[in-house]
C-alpha atoms as a PDB file:
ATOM      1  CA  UNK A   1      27.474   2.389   2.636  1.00  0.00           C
ATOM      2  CA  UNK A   2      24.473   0.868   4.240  1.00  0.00           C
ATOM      3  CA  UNK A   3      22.195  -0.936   2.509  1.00  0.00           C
ATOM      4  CA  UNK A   4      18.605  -1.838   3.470  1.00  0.00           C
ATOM      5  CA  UNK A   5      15.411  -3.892   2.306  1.00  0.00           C
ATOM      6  CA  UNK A   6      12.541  -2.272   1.990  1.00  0.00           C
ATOM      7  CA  UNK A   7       9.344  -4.138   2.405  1.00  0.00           C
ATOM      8  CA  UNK A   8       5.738  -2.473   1.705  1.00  0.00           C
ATOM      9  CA  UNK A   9       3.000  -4.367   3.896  1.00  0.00           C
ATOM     10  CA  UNK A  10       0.114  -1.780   3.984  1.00  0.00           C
ATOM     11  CA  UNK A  11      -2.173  -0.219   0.746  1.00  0.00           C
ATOM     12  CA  UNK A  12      -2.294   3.362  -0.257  1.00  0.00           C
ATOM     13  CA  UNK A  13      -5.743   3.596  -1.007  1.00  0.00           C
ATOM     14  CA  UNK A  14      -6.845   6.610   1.254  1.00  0.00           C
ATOM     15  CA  UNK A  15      -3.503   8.179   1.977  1.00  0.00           C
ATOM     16  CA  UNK A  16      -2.291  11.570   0.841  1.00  0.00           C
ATOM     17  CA  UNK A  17      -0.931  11.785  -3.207  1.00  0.00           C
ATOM     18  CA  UNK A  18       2.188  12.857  -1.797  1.00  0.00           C
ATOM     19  CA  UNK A  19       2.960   9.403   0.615  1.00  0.00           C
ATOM     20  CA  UNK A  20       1.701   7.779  -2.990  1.00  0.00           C
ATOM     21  CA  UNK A  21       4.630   9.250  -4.331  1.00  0.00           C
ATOM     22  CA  UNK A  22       7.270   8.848  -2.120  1.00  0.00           C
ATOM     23  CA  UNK A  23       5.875   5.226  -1.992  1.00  0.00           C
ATOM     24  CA  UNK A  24       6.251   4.738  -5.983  1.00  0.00           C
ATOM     25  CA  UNK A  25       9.298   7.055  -5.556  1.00  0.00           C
ATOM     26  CA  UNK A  26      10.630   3.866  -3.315  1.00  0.00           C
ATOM     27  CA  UNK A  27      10.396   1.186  -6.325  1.00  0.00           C
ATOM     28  CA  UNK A  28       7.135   0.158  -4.555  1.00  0.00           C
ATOM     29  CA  UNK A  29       3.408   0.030  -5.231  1.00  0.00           C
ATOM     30  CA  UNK A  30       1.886  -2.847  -4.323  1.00  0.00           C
ATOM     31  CA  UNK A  31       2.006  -5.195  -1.463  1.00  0.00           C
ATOM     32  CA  UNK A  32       4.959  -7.660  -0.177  1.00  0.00           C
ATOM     33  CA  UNK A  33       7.246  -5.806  -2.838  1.00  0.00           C
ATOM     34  CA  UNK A  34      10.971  -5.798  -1.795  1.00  0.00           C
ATOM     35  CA  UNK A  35      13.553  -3.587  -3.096  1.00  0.00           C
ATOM     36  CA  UNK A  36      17.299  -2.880  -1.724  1.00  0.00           C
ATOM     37  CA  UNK A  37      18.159   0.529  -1.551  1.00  0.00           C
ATOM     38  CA  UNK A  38      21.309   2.688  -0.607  1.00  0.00           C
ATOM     39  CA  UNK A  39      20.834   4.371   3.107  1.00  0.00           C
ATOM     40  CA  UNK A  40      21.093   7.889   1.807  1.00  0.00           C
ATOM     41  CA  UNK A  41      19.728  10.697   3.592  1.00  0.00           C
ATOM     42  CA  UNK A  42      17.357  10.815   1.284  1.00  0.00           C
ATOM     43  CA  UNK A  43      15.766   7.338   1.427  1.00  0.00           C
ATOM     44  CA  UNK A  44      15.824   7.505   5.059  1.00  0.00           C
ATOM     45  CA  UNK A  45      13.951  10.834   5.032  1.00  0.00           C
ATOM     46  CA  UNK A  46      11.512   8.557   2.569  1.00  0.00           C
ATOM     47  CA  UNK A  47      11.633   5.633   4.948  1.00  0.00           C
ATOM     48  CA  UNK A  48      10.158   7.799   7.771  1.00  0.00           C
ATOM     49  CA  UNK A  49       7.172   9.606   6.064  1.00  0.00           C
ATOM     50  CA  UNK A  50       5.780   6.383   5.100  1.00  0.00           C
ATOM     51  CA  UNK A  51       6.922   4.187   7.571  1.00  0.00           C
ATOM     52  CA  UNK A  52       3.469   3.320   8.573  1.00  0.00           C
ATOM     53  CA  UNK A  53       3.335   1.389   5.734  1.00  0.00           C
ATOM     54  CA  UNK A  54       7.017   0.155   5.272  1.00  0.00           C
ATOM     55  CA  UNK A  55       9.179  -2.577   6.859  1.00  0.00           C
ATOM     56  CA  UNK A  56      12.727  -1.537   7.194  1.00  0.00           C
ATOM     57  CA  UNK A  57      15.541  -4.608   7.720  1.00  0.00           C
ATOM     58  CA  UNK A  58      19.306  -3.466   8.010  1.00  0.00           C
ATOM     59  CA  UNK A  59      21.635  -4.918   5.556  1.00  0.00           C
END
């Protein structure tokens, strides 16, 4: 399966508890943090609520 890295490049101060989540949810929580993650249907879903404050590279 697809992999991809996962980059968080913006804060969540101000956003919504539940984009806080999904970003902590992620493996994230603070800025420049990388993680690899499977491209389930799941994470993907996760990838596009927050992907205002994401990076997404293909693997």
């Amino acid at each position: 399966m697809a992999k991809a890295k996962i980059t968080q490049v913006r804060s969540t101060i101000k956003r919504p508890q539940k984009q806080k989540l999904t970003i902590q949810a992620l493996g994230l929580g603070k800025i420049n943090r990388t993680v690899e993650k499977e491209l389930t249907p799941q994470i993907e879903g996760m990838i596009r609520a927050v992907s205002h404050l994401i990076t997404v590279e293909r693997i």
